[in-house]
Protein backbone atom coordinates (compact mmCIF):
# COMPACT_ATOMS: atom_id res chain seq x y z
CA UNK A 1 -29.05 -14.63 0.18
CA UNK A 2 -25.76 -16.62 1.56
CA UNK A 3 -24.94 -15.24 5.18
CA UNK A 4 -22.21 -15.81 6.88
CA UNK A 5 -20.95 -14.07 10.21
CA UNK A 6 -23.09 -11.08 11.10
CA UNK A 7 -23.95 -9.71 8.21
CA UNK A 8 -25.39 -11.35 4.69
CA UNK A 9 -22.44 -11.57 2.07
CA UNK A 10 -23.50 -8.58 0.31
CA UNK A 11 -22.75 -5.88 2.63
CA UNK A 12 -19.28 -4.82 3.68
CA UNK A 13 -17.31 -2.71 6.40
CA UNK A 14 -15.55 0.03 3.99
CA UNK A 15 -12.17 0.78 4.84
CA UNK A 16 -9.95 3.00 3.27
CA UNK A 17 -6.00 2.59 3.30
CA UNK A 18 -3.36 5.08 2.19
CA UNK A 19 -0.14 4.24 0.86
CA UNK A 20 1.86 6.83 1.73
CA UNK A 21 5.80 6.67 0.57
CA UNK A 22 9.29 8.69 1.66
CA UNK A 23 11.95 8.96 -0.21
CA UNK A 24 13.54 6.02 -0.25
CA UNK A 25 10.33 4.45 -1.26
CA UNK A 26 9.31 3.01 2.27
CA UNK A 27 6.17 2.81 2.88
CA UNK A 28 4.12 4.41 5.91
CA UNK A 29 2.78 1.17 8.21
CA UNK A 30 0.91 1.24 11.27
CA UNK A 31 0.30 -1.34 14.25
CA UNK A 32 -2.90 -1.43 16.28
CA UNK A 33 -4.00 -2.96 19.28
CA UNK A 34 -1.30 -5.38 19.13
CA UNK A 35 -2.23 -5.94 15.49
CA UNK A 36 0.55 -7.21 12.75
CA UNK A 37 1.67 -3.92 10.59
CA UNK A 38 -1.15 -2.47 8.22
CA UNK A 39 -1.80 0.41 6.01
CA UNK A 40 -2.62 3.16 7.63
CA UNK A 41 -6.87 3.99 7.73
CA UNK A 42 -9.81 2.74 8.89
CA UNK A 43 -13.36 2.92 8.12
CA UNK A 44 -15.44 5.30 6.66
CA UNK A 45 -18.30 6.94 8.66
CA UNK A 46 -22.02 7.04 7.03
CA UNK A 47 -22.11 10.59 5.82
CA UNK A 48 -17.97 11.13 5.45
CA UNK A 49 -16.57 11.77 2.00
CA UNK A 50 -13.31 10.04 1.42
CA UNK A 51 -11.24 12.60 2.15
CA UNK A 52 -12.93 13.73 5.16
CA UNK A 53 -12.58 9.73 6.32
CA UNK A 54 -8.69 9.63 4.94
CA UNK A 55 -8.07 13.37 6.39
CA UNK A 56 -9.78 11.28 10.23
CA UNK A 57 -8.01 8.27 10.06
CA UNK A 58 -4.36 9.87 9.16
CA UNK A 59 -4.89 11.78 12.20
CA UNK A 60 -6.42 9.04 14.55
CA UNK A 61 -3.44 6.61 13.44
CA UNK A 62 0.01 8.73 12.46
CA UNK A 63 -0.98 11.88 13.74
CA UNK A 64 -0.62 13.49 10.59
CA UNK A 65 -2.14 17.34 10.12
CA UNK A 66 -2.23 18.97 6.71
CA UNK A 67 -2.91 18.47 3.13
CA UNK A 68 -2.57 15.42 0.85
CA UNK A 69 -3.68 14.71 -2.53
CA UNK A 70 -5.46 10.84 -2.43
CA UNK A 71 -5.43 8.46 -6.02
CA UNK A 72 -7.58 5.55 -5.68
CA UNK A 73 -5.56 2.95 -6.69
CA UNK A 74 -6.49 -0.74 -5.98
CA UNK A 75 -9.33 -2.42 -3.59
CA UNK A 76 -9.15 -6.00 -2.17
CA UNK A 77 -12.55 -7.41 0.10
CA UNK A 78 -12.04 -10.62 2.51
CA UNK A 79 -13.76 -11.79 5.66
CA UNK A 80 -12.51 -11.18 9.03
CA UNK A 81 -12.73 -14.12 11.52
CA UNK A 82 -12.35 -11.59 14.55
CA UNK A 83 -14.72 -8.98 13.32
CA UNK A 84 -16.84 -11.18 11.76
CA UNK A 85 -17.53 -9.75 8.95
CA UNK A 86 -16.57 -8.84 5.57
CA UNK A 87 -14.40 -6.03 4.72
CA UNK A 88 -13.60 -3.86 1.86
CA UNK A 89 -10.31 -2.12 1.42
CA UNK A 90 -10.33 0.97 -1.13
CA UNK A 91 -6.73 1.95 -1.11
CA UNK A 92 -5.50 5.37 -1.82
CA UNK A 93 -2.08 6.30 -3.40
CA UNK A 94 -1.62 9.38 -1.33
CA UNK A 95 1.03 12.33 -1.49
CA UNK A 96 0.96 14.23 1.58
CA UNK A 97 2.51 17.94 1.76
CA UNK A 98 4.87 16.91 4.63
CA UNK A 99 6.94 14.08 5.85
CA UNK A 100 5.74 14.77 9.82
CA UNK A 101 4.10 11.76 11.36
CA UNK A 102 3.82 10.23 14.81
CA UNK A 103 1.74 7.59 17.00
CA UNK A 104 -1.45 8.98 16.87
CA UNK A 105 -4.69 7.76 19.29
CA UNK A 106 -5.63 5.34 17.60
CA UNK A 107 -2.23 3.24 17.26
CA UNK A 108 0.64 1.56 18.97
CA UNK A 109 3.54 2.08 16.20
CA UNK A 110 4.28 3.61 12.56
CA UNK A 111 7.20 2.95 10.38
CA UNK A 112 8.45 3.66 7.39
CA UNK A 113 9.13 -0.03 5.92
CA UNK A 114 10.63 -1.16 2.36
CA UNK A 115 7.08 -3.23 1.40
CA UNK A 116 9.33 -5.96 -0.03
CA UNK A 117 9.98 -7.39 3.34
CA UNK A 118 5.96 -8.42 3.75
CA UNK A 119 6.46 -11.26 0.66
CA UNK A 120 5.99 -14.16 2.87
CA UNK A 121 4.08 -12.21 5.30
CA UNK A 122 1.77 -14.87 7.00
CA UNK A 123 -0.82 -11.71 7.70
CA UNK A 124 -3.18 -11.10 5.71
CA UNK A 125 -2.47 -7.14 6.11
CA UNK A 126 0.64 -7.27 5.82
CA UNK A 127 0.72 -9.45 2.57
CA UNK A 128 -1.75 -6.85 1.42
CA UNK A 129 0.75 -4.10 1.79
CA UNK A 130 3.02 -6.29 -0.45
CA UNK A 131 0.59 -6.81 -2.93
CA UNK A 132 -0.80 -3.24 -2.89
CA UNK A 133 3.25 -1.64 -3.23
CA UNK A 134 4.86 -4.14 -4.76
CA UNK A 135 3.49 -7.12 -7.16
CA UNK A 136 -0.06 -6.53 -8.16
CA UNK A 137 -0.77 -9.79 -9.46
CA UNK A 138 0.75 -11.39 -5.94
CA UNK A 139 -1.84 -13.96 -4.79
CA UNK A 140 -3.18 -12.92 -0.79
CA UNK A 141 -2.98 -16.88 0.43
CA UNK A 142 -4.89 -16.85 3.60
CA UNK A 143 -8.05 -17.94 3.49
């Protein structure tokens, strides 16, 4: 078995991500501990369904409180120098019943952004949220 960081290369940190849009087709971002801009989410707890996990991590990060309807819609697993460790990204395409989000706990900042601006993102989140809302066959370059 091939190991590398803390983990062998088989198992992975699940994350889910929500892409949640407004009506001018923004999408919801959030920053984090200083973090570039990411999809909003986190990871899911042993024992959480996914929408008990989405349903947490909306509220942790945009302070968001009611119901949503969640899509699965694309997934994307890389490893993370500064967690050291792999991680898997199950993103959701997620329609909430209200518009009404804030900072929540667990962030610094949310936007609504147009997802175009991330094309030359030098993140790997943010060229992520490109690729997720925008070009599906766009290449994530970092290593």
């Amino acid at each position: 078995m091939n190991i590398r960081g803390k983990y062998p290369n088989t198992f992975y940190r699940v994350s889910l991500k929500a892409v949640i849009r407004n009506e001018k087709d923004e999408v919801l971002v959030v920053k984090e501990n200083g973090s570039k801009w990411s999809l909003p989410g986190g990871g899911i707890d042993h024992g959480e369904s996914d929408i008990e996990a989405l349903r947490r991590e909306l509220l942790e990060e945009v302070a968001y409180v009611g119901d949503f309807e969640a899509n699965p819609m694309a997934t994307a697993s890389f490893f993370v120098e500064t967690k050291d460790a792999w991680l898997l990204w199950v993103v959701y395409d997620v329609k909430t019943a209200h518009q009404e989000f804030g900072v929540g706990v667990d962030a610094d900042e949310v936007a609504f952004i147009d997802p175009c601006v991330f094309k030359d993102a030098t993140s790997r989140s943010e060229q992520l949220i490109y690729k997720m809302c925008v070009d599906k066959n766009a290449v994530v370059t970092l290593p």
